[in-house]
C-alpha atoms as a PDB file:
ATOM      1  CA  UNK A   1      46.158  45.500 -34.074  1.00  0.00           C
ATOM      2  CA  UNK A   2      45.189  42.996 -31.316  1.00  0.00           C
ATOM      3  CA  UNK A   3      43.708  45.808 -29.630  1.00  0.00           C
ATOM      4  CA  UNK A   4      40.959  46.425 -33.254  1.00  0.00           C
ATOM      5  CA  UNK A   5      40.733  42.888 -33.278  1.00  0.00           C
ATOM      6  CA  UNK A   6      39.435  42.560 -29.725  1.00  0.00           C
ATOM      7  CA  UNK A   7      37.059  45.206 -30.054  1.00  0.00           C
ATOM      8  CA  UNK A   8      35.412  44.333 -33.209  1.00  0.00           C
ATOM      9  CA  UNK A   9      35.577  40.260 -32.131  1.00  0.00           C
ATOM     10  CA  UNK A  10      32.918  42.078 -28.828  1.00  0.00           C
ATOM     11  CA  UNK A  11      30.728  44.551 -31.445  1.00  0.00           C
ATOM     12  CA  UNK A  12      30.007  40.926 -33.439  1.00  0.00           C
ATOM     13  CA  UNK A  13      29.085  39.193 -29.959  1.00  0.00           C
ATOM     14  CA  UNK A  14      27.189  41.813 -28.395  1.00  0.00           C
ATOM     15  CA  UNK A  15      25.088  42.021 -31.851  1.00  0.00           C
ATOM     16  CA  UNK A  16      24.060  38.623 -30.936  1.00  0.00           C
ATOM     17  CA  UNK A  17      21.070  37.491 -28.726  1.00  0.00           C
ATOM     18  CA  UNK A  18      20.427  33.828 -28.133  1.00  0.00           C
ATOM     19  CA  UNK A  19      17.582  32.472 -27.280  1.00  0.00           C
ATOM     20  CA  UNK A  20      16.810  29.449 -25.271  1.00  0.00           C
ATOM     21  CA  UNK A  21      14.775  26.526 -25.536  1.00  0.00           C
ATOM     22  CA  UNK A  22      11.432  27.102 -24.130  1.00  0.00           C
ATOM     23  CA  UNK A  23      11.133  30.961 -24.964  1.00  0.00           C
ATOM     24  CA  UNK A  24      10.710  33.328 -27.591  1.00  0.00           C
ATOM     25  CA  UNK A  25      11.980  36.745 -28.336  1.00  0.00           C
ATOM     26  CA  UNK A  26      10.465  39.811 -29.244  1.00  0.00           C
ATOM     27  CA  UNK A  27      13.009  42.651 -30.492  1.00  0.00           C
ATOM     28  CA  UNK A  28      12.359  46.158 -29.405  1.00  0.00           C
ATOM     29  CA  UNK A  29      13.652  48.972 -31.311  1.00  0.00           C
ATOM     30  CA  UNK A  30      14.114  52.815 -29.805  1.00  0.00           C
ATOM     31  CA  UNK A  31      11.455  51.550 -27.392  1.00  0.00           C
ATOM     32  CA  UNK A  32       8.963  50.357 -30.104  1.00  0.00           C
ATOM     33  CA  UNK A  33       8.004  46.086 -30.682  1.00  0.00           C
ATOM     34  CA  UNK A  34       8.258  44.592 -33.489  1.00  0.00           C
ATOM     35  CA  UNK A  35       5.528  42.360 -34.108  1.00  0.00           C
ATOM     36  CA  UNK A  36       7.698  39.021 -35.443  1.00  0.00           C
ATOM     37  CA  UNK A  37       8.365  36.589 -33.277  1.00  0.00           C
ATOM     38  CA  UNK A  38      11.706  35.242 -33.142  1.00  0.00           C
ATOM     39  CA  UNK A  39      11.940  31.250 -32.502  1.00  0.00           C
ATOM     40  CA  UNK A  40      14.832  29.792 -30.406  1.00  0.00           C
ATOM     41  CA  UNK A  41      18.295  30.092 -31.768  1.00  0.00           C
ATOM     42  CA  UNK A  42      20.334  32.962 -32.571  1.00  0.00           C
ATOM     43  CA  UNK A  43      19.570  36.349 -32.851  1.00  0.00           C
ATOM     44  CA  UNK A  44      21.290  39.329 -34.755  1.00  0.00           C
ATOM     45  CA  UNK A  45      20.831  42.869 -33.401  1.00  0.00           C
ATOM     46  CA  UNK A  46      21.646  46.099 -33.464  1.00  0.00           C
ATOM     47  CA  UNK A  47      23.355  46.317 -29.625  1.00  0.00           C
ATOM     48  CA  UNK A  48      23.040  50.477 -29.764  1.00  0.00           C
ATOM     49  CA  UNK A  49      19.135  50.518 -30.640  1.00  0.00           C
ATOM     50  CA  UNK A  50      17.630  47.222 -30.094  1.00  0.00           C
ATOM     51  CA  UNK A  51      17.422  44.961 -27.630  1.00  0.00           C
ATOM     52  CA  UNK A  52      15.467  41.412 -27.304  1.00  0.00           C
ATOM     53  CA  UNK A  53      13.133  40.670 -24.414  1.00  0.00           C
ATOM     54  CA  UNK A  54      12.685  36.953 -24.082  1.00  0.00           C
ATOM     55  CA  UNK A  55       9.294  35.495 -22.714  1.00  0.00           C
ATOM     56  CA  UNK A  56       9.036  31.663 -21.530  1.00  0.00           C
ATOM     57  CA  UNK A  57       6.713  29.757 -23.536  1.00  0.00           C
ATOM     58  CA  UNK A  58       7.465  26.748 -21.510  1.00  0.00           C
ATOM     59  CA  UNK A  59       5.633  25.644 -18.241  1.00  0.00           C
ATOM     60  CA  UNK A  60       6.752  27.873 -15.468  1.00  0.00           C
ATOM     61  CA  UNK A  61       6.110  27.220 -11.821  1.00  0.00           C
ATOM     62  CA  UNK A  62       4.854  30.508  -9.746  1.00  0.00           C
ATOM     63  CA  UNK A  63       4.631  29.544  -6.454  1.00  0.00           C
ATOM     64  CA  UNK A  64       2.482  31.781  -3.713  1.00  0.00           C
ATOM     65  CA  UNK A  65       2.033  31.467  -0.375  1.00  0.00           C
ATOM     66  CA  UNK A  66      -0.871  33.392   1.136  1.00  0.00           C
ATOM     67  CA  UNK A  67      -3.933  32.963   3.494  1.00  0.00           C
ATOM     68  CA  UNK A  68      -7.459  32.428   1.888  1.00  0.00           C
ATOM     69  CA  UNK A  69     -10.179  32.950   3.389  1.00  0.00           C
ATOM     70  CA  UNK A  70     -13.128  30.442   4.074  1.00  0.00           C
ATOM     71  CA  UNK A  71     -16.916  30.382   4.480  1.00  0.00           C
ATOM     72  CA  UNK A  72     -16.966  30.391   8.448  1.00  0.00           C
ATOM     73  CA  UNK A  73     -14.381  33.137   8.464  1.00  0.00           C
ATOM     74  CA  UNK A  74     -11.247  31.892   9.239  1.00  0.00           C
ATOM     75  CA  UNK A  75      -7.616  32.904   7.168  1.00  0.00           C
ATOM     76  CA  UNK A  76      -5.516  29.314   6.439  1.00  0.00           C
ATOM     77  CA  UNK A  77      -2.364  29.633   4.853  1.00  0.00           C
ATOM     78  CA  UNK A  78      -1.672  27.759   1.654  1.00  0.00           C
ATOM     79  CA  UNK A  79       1.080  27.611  -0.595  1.00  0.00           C
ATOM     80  CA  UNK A  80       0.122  26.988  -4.246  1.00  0.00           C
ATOM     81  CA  UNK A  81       1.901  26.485  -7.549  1.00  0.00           C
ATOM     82  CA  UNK A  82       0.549  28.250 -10.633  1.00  0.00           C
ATOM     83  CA  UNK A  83       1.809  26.464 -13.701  1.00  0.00           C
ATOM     84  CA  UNK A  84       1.354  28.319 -16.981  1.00  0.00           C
ATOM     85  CA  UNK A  85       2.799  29.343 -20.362  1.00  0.00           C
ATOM     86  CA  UNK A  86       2.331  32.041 -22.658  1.00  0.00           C
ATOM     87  CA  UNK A  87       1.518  31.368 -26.144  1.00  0.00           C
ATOM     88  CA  UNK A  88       4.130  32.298 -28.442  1.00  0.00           C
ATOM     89  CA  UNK A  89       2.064  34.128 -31.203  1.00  0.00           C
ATOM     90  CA  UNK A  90       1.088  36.624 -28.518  1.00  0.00           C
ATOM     91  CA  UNK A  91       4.532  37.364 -27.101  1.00  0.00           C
ATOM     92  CA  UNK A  92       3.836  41.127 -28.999  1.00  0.00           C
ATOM     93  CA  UNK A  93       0.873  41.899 -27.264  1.00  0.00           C
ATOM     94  CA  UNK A  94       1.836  40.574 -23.663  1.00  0.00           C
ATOM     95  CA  UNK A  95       4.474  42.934 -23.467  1.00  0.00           C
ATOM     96  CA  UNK A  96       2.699  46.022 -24.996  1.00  0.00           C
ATOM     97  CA  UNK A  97      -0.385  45.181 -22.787  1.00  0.00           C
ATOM     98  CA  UNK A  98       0.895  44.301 -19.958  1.00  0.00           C
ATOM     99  CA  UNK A  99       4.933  44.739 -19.646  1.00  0.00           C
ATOM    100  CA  UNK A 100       7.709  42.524 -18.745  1.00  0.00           C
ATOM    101  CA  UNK A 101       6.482  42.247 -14.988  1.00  0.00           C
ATOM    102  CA  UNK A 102       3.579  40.264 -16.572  1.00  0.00           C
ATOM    103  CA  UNK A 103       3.474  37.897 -13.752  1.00  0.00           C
ATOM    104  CA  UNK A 104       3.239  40.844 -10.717  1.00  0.00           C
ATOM    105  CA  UNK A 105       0.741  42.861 -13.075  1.00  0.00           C
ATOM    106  CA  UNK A 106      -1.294  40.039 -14.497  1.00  0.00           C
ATOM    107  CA  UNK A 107      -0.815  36.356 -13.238  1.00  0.00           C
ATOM    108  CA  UNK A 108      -0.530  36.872  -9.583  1.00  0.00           C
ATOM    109  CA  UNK A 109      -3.752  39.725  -8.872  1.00  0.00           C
ATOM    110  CA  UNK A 110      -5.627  37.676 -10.888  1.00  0.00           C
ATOM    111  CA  UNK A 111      -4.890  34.534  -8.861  1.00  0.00           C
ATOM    112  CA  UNK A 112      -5.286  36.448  -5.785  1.00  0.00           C
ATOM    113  CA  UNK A 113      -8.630  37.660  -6.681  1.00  0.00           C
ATOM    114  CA  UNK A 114      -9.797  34.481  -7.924  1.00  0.00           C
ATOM    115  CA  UNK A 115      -8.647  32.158  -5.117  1.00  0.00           C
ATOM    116  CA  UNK A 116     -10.262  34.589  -2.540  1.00  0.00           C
ATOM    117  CA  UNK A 117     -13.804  34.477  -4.339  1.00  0.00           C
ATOM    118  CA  UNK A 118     -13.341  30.859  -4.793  1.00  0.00           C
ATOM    119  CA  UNK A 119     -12.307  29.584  -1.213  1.00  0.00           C
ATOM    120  CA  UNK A 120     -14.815  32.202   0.606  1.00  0.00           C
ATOM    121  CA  UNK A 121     -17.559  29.102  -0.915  1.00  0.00           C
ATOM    122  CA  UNK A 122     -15.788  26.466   0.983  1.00  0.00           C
ATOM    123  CA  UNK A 123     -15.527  25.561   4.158  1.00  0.00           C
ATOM    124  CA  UNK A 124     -11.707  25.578   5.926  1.00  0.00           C
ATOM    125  CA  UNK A 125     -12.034  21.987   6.496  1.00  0.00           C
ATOM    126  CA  UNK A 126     -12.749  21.228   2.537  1.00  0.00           C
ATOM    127  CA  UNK A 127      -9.551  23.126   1.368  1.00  0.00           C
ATOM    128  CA  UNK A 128      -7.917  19.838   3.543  1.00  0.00           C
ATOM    129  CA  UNK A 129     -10.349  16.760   2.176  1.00  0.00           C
ATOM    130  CA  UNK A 130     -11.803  15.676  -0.971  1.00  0.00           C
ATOM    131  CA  UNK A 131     -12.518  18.695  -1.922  1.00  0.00           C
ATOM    132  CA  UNK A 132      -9.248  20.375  -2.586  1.00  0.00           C
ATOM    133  CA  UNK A 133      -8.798  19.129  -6.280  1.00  0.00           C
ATOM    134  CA  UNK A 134     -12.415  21.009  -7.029  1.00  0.00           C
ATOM    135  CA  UNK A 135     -11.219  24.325  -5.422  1.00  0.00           C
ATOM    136  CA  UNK A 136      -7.736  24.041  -7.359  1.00  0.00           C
ATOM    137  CA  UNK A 137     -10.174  23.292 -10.563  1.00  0.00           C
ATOM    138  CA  UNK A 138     -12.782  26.344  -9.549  1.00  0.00           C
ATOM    139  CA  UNK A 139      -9.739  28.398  -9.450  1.00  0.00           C
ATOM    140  CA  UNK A 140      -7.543  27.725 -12.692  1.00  0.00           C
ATOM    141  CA  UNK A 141     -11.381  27.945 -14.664  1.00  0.00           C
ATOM    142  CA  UNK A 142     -11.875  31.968 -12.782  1.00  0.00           C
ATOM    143  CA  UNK A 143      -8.144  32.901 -13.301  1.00  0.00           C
ATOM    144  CA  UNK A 144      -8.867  31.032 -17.052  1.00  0.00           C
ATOM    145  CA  UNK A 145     -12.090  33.476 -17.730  1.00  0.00           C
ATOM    146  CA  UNK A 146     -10.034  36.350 -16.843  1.00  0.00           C
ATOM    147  CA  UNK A 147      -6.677  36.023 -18.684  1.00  0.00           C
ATOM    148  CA  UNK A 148      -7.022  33.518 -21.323  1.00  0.00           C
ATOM    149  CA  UNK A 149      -7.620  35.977 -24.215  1.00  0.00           C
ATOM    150  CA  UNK A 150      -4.228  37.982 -22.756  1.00  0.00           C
ATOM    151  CA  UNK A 151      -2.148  35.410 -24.209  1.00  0.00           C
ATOM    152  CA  UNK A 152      -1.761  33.139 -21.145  1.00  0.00           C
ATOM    153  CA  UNK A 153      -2.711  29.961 -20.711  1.00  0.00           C
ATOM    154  CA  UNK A 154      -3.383  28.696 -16.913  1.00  0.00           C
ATOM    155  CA  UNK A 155      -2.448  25.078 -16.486  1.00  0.00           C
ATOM    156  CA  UNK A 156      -3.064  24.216 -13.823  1.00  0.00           C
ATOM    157  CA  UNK A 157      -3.198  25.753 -10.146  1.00  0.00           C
ATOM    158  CA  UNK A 158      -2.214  23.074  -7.416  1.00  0.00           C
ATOM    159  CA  UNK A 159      -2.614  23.729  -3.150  1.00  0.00           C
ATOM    160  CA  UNK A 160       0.587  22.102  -1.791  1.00  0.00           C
ATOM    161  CA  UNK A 161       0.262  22.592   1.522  1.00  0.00           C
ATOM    162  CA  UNK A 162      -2.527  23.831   3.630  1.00  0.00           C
ATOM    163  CA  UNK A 163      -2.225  24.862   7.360  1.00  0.00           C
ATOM    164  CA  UNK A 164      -5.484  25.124   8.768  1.00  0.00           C
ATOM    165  CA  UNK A 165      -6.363  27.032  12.420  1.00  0.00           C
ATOM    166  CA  UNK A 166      -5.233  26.075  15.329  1.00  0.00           C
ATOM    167  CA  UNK A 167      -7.810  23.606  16.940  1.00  0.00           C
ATOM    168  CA  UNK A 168      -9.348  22.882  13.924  1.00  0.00           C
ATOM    169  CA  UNK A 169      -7.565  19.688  13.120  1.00  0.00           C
ATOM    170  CA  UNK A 170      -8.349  18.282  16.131  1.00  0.00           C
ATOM    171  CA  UNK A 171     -12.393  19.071  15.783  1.00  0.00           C
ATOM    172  CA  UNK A 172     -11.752  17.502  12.077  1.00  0.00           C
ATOM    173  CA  UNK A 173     -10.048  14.461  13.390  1.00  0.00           C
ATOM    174  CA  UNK A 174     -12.825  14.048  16.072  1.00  0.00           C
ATOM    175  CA  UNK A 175     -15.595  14.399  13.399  1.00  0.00           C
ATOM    176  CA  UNK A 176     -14.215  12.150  11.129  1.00  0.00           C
ATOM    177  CA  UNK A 177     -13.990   9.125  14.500  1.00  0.00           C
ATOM    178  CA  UNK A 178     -17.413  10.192  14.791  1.00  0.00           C
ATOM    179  CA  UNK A 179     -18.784   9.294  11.074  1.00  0.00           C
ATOM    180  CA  UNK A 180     -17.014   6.677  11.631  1.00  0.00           C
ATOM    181  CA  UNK A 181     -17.872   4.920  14.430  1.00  0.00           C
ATOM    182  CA  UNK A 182     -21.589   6.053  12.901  1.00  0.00           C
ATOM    183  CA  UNK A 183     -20.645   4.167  10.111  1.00  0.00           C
ATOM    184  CA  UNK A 184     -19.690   1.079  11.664  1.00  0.00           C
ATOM    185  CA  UNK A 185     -22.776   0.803  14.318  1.00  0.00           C
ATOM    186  CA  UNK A 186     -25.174   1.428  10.898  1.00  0.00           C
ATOM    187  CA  UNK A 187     -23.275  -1.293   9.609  1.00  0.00           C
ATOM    188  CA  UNK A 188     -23.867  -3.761  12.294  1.00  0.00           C
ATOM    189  CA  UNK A 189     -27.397  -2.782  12.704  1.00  0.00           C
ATOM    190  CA  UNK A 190     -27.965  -3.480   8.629  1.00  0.00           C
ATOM    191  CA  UNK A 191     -26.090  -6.868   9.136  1.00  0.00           C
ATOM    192  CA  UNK A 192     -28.222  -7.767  12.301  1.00  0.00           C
ATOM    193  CA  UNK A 193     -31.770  -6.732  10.297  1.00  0.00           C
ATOM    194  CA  UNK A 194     -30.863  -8.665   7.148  1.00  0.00           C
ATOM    195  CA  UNK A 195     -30.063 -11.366   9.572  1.00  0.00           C
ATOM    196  CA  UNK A 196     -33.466 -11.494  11.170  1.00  0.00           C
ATOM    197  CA  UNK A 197     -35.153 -10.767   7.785  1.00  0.00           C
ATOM    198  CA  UNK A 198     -33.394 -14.269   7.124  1.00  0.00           C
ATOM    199  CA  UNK A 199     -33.978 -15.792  10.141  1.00  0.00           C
ATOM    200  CA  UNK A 200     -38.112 -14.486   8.996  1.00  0.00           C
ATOM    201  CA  UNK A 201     -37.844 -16.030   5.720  1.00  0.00           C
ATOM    202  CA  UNK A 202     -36.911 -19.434   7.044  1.00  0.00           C
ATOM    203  CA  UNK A 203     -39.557 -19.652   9.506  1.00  0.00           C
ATOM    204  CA  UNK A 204     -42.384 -18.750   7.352  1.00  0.00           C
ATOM    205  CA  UNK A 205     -40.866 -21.508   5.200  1.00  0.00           C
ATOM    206  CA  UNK A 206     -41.000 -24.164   7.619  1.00  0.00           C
ATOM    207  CA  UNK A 207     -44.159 -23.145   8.822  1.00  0.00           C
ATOM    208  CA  UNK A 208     -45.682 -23.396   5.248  1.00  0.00           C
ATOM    209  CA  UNK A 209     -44.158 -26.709   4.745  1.00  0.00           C
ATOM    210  CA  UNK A 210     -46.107 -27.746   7.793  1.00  0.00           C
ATOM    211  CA  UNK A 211     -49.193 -26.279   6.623  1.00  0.00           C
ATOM    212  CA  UNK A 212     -48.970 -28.096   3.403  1.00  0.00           C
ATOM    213  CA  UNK A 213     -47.811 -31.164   5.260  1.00  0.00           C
ATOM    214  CA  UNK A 214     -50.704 -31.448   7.600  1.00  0.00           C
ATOM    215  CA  UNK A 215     -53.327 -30.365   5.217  1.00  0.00           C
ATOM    216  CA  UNK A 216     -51.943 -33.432   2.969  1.00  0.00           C
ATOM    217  CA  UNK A 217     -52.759 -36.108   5.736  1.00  0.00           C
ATOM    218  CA  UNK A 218     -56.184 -36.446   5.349  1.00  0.00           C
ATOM    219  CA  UNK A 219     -57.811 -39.529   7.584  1.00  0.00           C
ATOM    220  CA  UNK A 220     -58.636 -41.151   4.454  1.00  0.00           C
ATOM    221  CA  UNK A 221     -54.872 -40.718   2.951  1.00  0.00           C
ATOM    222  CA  UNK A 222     -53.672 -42.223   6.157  1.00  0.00           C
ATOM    223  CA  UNK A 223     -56.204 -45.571   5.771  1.00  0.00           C
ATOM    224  CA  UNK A 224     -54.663 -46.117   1.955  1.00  0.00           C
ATOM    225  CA  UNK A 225     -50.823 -45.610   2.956  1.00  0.00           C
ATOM    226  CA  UNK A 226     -51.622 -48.426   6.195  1.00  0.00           C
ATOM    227  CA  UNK A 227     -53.097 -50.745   3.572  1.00  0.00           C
ATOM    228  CA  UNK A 228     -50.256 -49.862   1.547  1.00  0.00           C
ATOM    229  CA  UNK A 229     -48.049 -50.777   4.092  1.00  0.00           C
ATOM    230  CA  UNK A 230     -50.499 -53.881   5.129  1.00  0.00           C
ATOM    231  CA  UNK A 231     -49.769 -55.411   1.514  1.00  0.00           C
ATOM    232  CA  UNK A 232     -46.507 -55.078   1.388  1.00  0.00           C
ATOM    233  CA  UNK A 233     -45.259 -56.750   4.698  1.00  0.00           C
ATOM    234  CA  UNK A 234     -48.397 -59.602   3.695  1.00  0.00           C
ATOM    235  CA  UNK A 235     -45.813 -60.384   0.746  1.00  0.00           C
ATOM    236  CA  UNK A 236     -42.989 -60.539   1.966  1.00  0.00           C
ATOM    237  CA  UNK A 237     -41.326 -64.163   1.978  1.00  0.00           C
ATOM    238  CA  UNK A 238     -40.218 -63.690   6.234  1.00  0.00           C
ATOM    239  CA  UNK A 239     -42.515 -65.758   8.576  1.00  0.00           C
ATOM    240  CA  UNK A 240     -44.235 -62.790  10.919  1.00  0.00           C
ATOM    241  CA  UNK A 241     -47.028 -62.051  12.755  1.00  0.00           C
ATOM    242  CA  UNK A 242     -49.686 -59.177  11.673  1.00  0.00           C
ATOM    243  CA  UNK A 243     -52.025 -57.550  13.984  1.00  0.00           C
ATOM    244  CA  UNK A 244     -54.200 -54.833  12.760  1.00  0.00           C
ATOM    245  CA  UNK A 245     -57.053 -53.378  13.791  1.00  0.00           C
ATOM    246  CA  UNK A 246     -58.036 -52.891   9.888  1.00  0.00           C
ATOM    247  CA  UNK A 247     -56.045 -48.721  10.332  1.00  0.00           C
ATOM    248  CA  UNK A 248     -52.788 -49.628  11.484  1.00  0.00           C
ATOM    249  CA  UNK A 249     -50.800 -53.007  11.173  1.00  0.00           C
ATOM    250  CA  UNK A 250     -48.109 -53.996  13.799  1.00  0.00           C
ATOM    251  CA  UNK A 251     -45.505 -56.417  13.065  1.00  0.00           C
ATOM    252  CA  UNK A 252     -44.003 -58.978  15.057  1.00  0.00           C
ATOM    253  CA  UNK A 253     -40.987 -60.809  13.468  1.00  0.00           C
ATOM    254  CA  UNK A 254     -40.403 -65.027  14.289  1.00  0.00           C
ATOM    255  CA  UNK A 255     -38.252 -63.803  17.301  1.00  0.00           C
ATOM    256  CA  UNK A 256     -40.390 -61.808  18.761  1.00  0.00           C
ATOM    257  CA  UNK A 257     -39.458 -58.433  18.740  1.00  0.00           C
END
């Protein structure tokens, strides 16, 4: 009796299929899909003719390494996540299109293909500089144009880690001290012609507030401000002594000085 019990207790489990969070199933029956798609949670099944293949619609991480190649030539190694998802609606259709080794069949030639046509544009040194998030952007956009009416949906495609050619750091590193002592001496020299553009400005200034100066001093100006000068010091209340020549008074105080 225990022995019935046992086996009937594994024909219920094994007509079970769960799936996880983060996937779907498709169930396949005496090799032929059906075209539901079965949502997370448990799944009854016929263990003898069908059988459930599960495909993540969550964001999985492919990582490659491989050498690309650049414009001058040269191979530099790279290792680079792919992060994708399939859409769930199209679970059907990946698998009768392109299998359950969807990611050797589709993802990873197409990435191949596409990150070799994109890099050959670049130089080695860009994959390593500013440039790197356009490349990972060129990329993800090709693989996109390829694959994104398969089902899959390209994320995004990131370059971890880049190992460039021997000796080519070094010329990179020496470049880079180059631009920017460059940099620095075009600084200088902007900071020492703004300074004589100042040192310019300020002259002409003076200079034209001499002009204006001495072309205000007329001889006859200078007669009025001595009179000026004449009639004030004849007012003043102190005993002195004036002796003018009718231009240019001189004063000489009660003490003599």
């Amino acid at each position: 009796m225990k022995k019935i019990v046992s086996i009937f207790s594994l024909i219920i489990l094994s007509s079970c299929v769960v799936v996880n969070p983060g996937y779907v199933g498709v169930k396949s029956t005496l090799g032929k899909l059906k075209p539901r798609v079965y949502q997370p949670g448990l799944i009854s099944v016929n263990p003898f003719l069908t059988r459930v293949v599960v495909l993540p619609t969550r964001t999985v991480n492919l990582e490659v390494r491989l050498n690309l190649p650049s414009k001058e030539g040269l191979n530099v190694l790279a290792e680079i996540s792919i992060l994708y998802h399939i859409e769930s609606n199209e679970a059907p259709s990946v698998i009768q299109t392109v299998g359950e080794r969807y990611e050797d069949v589709m993802i990873l030639s197409v990435f191949r293909s596409a990150a070799a046509d994109v890099c050959s544009r670049y130089m080695a040194k860009d994959m390593h500089s500013g440039q790197r998030s356009v490349i990972e952007d060129a990329i993800k956009n090709h693989m996109d144009s390829l694959i994104a009416d398969r089902g899959f949906v390209i994320e995004s495609v990131l370059m971890k880690s880049i190992s460039l050619p021997s000796g080519l750091y070094e010329a990179i590193e020496s470049k880079l001290e180059a631009e920017q002592i460059a940099q620095r001496m075009e600084f200088e020299l902007e900071q020492e012609r703004l300074e004589a553009q100042r040192k310019k400005i300020e002259a002409q200034g003076v200079r034209d507030a001499q002009q204006v100066l001495a072309e205000g001093l007329s001889e006859e100006i200078i007669k009025w401000r001595s009179l000026e000068v004449l009639e004030k010091l004849s007012a003043s209340p102190n005993a002195k002594l004036i002796i003018t020549d009718g231009n240019t008074p001189v004063l000489i105080s009660e003490d003599g000085k």
